[in-house]
Protein backbone atom coordinates (compact mmCIF):
# COMPACT_ATOMS: atom_id res chain seq x y z
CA UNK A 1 108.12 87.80 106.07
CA UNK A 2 108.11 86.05 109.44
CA UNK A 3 105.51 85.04 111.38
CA UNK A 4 106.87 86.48 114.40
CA UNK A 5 107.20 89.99 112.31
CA UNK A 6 103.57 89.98 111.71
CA UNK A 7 102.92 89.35 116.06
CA UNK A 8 105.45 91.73 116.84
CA UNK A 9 103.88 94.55 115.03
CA UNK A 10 100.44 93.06 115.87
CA UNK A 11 101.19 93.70 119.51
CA UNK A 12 103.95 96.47 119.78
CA UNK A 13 101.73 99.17 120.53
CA UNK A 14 100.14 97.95 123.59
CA UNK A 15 103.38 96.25 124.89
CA UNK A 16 105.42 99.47 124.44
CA UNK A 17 102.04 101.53 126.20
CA UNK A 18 103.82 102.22 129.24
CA UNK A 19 106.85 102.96 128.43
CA UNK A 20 105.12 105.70 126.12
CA UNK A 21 103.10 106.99 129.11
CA UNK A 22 105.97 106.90 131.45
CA UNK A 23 109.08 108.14 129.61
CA UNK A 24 109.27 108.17 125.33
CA UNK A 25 105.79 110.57 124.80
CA UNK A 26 107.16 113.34 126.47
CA UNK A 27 110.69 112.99 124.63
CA UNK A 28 109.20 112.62 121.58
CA UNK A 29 107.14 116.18 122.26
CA UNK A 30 110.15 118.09 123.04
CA UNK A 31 112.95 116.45 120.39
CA UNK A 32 110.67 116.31 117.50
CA UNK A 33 109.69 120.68 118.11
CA UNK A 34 113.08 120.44 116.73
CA UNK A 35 112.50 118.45 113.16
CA UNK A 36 112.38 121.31 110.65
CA UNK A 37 112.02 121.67 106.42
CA UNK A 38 112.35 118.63 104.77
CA UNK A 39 112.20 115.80 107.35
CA UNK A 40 112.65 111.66 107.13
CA UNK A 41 112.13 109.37 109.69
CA UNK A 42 113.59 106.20 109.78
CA UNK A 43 112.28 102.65 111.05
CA UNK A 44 108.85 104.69 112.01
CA UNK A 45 107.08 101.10 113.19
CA UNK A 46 103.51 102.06 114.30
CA UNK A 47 103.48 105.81 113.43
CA UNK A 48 104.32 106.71 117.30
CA UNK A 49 106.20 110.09 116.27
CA UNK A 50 103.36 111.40 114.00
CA UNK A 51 101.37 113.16 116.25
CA UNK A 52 104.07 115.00 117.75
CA UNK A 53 105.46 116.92 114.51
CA UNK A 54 105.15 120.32 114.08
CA UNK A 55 104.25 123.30 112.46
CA UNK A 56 108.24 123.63 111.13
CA UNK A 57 107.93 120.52 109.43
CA UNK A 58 107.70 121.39 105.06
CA UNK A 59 107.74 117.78 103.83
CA UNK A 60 107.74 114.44 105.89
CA UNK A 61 108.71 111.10 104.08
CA UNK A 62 108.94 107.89 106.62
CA UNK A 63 111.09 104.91 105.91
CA UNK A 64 109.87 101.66 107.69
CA UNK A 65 111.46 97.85 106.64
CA UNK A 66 108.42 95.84 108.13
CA UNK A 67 105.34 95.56 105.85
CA UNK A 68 103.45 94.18 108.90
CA UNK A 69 104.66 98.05 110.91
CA UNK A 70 103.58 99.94 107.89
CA UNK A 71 99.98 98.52 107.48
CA UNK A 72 99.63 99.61 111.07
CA UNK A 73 101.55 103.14 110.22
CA UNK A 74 99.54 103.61 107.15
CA UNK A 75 96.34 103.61 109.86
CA UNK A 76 97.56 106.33 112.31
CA UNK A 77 98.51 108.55 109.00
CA UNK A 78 94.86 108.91 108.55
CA UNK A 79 94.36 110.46 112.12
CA UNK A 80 97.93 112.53 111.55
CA UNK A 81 97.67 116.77 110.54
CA UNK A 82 100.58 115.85 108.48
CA UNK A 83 100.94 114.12 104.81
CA UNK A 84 103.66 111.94 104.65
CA UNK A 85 105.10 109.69 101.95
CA UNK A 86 105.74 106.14 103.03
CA UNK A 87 108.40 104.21 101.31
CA UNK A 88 109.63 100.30 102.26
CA UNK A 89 113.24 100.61 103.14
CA UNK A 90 115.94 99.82 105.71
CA UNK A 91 118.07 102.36 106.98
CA UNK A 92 121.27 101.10 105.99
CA UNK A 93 120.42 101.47 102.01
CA UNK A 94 117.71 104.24 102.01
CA UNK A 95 116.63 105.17 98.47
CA UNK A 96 116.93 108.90 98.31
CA UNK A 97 119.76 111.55 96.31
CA UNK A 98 122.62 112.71 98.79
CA UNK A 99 121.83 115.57 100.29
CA UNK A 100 118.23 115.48 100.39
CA UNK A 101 116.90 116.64 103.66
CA UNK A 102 117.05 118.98 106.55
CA UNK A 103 116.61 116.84 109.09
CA UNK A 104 116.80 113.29 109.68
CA UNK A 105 114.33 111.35 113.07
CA UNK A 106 115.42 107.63 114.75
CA UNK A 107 113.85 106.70 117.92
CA UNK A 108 114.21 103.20 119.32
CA UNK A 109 115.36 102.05 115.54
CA UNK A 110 119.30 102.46 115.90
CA UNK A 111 118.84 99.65 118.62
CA UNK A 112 117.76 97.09 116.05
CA UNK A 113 119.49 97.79 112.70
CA UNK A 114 121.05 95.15 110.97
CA UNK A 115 124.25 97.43 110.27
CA UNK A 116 124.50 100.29 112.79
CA UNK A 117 127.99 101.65 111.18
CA UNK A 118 126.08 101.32 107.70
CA UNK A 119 122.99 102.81 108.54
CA UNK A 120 124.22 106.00 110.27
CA UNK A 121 126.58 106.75 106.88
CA UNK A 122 123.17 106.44 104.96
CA UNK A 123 121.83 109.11 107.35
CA UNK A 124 124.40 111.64 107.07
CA UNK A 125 124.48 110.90 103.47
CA UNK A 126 120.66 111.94 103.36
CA UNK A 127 121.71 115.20 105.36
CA UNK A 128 121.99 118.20 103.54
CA UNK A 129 124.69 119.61 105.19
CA UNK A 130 124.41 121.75 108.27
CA UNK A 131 121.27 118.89 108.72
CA UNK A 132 120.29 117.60 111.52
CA UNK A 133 119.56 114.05 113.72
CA UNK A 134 116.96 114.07 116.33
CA UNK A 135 117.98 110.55 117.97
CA UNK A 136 116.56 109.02 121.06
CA UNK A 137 117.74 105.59 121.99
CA UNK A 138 118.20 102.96 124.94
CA UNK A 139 122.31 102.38 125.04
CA UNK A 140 124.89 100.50 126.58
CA UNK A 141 125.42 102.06 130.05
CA UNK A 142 128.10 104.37 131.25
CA UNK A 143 128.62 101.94 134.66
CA UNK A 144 131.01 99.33 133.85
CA UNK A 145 128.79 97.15 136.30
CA UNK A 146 125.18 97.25 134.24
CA UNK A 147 127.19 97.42 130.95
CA UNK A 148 128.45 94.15 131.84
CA UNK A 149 124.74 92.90 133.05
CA UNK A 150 123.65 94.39 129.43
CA UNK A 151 126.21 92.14 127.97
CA UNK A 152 124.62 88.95 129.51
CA UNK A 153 120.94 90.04 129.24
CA UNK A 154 121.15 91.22 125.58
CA UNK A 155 119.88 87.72 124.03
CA UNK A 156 116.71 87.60 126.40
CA UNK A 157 116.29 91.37 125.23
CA UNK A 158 116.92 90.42 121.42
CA UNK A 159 114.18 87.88 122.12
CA UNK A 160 111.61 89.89 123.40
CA UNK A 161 111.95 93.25 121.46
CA UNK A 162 114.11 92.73 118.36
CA UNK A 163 116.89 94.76 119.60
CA UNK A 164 120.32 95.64 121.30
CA UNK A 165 120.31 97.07 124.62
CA UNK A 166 124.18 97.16 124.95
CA UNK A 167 124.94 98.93 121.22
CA UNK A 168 127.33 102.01 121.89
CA UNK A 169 125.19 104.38 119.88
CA UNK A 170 126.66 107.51 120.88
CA UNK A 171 130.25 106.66 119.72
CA UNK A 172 128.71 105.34 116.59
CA UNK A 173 127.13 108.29 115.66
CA UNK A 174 130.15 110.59 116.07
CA UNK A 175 132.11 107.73 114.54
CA UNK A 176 129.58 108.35 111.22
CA UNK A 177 130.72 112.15 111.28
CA UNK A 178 128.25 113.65 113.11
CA UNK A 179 128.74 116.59 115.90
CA UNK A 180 126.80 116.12 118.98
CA UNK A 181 125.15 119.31 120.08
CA UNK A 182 122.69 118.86 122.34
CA UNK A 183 122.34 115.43 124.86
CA UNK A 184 120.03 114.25 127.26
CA UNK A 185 120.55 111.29 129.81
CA UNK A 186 117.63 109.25 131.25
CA UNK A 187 115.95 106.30 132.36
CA UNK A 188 113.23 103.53 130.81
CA UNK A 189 111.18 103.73 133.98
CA UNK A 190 110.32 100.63 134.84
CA UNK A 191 111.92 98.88 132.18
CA UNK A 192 114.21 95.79 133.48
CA UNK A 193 117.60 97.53 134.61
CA UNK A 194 119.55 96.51 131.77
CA UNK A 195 117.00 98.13 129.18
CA UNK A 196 116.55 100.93 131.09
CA UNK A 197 119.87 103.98 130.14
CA UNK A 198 118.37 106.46 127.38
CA UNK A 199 119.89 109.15 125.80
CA UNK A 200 118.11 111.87 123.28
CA UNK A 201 119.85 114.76 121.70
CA UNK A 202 120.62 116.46 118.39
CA UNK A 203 123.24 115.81 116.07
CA UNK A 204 124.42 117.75 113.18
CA UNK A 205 126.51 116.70 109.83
């Protein structure tokens, strides 16, 4: 465990605060009315999804690779409606039987995998089929012009946030066997141009 882990958790919720106020709270409101029956969510860092679950949700288990992020996640449970079970894994090896939920959460996490391929198998392989993914990522841009700025900005971005802003997610995600049904396109506001192209949607398996 690094020392920059334990600053980067130490810190992540007031650097990402507007962002949240801006543009991820009220994604998070409207995707997660959509997480029904057995749920997990993956790479859950501070617990910034909890408070927007709802009353569909049976069972919620949270998967988080950071012991620094769970200490802080582990504090918000106490203030969330919802029990959850809290388990120390990475999404490309998660420790759960095939077929073992009804719908599957990752926000800002598919960004900063080690294994993006790897770790969307691992979620469909969770999926009970007919299951769903509730996704909402920042993704390499559409305009050949700011991909290519992505492309030459992603190591100051790695740097400051621990993630990819130029990762095709979208084609990685169908690539993994899921179906795209539902898609939203969007903007980081105020986020440096290269971070800024979002997408949220639903997937099924």
């Amino acid at each position: 465990m690094s020392l920059g882990e334990h600053i980067f958790a130490r810190i992540y919720d007031r650097f990402s605060a507007q962002a949240e106020k801006t543009t991820f709270s009220a994604h998070r409101e409207a995707l997660l009315a959509g997480a029904e029956g057995d749920v997990v969510e993956v790479g859950a860092g501070t617990g910034a999804n909890l408070s927007h679950y709802g009353d569909g949700v049976a069972t919620l288990t949270i998967t988080e690779p950071s012991r620094p992020m769970i200490k802080r996640l582990e504090r918000k449970l106490g203030e969330s409606p919802h029990e959850a079970k809290v388990l120390r894994a990475p999404a490309e090896d998660l420790p759960f039987e095939s077929d073992s939920f009804d719908t599957v959460v990752a926000t800002l996490v598919l960004c900063s995998v080690d294994d993006q391929p790897r770790a969307l198998k691992e979620l469909r392989r969770v999926l009970r089929p007919g299951g769903r993914l509730l996704f909402m990522e920042h993704v390499r841009s559409e305009e050949p012009k700011l991909a290519r700025l992505q492309d030459r900005m992603n190591w100051l971005n790695n740097l400051v946030v621990h993630c990819d802003c130029n990762r095709p997610t979208l084609d990685s995600i169908e690539a993994a066997g899921f179906s795209i049904k539902q898609l939203e396109r969007g903007t980081i506001e105020k986020a440096p141009p290269f971070a800024r192209p979002l997408v949220v949607g639903l997937a099924e398996a």
